[in-house]
C-alpha atoms as a PDB file:
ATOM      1  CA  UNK A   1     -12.461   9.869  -3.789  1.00  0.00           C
ATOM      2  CA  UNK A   2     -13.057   6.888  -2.112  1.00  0.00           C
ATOM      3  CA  UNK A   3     -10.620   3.796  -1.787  1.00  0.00           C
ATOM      4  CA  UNK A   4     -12.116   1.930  -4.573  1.00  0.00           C
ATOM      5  CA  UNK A   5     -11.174   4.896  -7.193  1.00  0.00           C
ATOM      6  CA  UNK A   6      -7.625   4.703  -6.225  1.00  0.00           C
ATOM      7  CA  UNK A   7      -5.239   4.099  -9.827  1.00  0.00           C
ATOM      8  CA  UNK A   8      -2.824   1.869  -9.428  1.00  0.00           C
ATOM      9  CA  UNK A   9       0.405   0.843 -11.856  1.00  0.00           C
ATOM     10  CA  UNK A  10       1.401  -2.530 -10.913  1.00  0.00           C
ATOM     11  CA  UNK A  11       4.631  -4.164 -12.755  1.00  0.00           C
ATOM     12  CA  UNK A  12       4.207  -7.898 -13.455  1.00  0.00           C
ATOM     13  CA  UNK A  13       6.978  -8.282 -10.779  1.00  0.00           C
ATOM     14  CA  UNK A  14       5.308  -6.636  -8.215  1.00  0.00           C
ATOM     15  CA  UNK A  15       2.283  -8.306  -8.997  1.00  0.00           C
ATOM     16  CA  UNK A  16       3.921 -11.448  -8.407  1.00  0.00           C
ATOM     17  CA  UNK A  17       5.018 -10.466  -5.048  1.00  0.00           C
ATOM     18  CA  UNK A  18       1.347  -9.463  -4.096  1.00  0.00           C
ATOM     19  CA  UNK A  19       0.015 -12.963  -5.364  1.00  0.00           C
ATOM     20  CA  UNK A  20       3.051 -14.817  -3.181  1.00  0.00           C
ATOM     21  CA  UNK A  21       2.283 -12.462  -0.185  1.00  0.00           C
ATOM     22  CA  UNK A  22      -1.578 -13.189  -0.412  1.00  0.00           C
ATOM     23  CA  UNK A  23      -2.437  -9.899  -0.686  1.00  0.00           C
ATOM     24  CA  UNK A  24      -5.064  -8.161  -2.642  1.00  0.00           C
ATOM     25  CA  UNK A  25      -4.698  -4.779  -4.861  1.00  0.00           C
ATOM     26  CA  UNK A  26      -7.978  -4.303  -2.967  1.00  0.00           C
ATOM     27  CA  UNK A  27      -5.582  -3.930   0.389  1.00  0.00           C
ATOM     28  CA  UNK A  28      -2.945  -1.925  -1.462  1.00  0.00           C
ATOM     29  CA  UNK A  29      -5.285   0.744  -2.518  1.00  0.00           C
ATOM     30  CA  UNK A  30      -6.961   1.265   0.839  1.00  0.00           C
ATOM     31  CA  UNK A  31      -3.594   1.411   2.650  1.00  0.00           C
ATOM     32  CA  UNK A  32      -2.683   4.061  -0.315  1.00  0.00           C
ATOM     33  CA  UNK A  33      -5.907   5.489   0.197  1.00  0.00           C
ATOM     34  CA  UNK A  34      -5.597   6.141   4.005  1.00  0.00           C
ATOM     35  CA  UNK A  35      -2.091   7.898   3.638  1.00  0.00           C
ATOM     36  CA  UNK A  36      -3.150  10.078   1.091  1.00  0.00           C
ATOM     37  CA  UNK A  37      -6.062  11.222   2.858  1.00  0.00           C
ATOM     38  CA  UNK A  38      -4.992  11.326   6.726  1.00  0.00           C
ATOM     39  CA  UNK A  39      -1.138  12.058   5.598  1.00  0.00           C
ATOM     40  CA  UNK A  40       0.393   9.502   7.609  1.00  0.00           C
ATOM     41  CA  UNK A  41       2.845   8.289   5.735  1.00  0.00           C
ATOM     42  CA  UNK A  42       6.679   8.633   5.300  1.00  0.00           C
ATOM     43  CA  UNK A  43       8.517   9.782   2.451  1.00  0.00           C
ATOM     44  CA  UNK A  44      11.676   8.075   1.011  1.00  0.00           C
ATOM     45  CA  UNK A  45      13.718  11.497  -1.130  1.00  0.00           C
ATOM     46  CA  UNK A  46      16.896   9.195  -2.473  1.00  0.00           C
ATOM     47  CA  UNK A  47      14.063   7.117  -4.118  1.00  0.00           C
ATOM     48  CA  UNK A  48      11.075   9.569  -4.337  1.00  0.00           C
ATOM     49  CA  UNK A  49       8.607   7.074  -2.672  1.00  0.00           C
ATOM     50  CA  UNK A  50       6.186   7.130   0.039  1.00  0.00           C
ATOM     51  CA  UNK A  51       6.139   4.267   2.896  1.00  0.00           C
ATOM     52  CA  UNK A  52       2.398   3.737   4.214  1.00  0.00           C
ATOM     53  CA  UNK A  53       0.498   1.129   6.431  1.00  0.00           C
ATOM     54  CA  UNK A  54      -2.826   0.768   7.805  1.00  0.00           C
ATOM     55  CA  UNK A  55      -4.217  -2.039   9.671  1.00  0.00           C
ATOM     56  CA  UNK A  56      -7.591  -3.678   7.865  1.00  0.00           C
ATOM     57  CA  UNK A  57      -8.556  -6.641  10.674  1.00  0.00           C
ATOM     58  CA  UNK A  58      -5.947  -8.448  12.173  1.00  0.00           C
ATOM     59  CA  UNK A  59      -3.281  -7.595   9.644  1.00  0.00           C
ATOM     60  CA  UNK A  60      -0.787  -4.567   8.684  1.00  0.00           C
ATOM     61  CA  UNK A  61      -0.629  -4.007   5.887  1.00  0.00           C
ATOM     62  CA  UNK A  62       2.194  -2.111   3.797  1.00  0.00           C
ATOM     63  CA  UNK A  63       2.515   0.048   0.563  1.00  0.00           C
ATOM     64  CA  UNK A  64       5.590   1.498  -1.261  1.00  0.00           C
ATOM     65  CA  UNK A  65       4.405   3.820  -3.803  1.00  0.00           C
ATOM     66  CA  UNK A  66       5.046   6.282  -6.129  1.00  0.00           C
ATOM     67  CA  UNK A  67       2.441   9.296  -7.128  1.00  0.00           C
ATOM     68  CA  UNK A  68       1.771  10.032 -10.915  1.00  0.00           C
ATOM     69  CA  UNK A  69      -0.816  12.145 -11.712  1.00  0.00           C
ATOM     70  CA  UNK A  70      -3.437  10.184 -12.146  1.00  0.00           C
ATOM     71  CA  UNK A  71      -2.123   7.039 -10.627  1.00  0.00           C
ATOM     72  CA  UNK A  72      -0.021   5.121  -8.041  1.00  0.00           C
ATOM     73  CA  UNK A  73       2.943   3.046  -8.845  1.00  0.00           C
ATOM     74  CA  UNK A  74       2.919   0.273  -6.878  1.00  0.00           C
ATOM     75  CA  UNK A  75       6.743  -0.540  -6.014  1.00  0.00           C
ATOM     76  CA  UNK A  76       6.318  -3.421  -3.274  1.00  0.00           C
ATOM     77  CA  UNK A  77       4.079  -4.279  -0.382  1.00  0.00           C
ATOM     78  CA  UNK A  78       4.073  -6.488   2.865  1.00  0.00           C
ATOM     79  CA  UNK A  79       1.967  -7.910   5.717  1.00  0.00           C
ATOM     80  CA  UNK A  80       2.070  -9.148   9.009  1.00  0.00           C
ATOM     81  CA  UNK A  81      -0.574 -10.468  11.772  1.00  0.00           C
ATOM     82  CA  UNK A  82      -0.584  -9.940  15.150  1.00  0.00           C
ATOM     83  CA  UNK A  83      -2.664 -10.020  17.839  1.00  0.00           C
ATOM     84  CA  UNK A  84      -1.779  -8.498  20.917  1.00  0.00           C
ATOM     85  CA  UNK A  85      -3.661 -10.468  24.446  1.00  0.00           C
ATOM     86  CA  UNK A  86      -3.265  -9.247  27.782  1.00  0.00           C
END
């Protein structure tokens, strides 16, 4: 499956929260993508939820997601840019 098949469930709320953040499903599902391929991702039990990131240009980007079967619920996501020089 590539990153572009990737489900997601995205409340109203959260969608919100994308739009303010400028971020794009289009980031969330790749980030999703990556950690469900590679694995590298960490897992929340008290809340059953996984924490990813994955770094598309000169931004992190973060997902915090639940798996359904034949979807992702999208429970919030975050960015930062950084550059390192030297």
């Amino acid at each position: 499956m590539s990153w572009e098949e990737v489900k997601l469930q995205v409340s109203d709320e959260v969608r919100q929260k994308l739009e303010d953040r400028h971020i794009l499903e289009e980031e969330v599902k790749q980030v999703i993508h990556h950690a469900e391929i590679e694995g590298d991702k960490l897992y929340q039990p008290d809340a059953n939820r996984y924490l990813a990131k994955l770094r598309i240009g000169n931004a992190t980007f973060y997902a915090e997601y639940s798996i359904e079967p034949d979807s992702y619920i999208v429970r919030s996501a975050y960015a930062h840019k950084s550059e390192i020089v030297g």
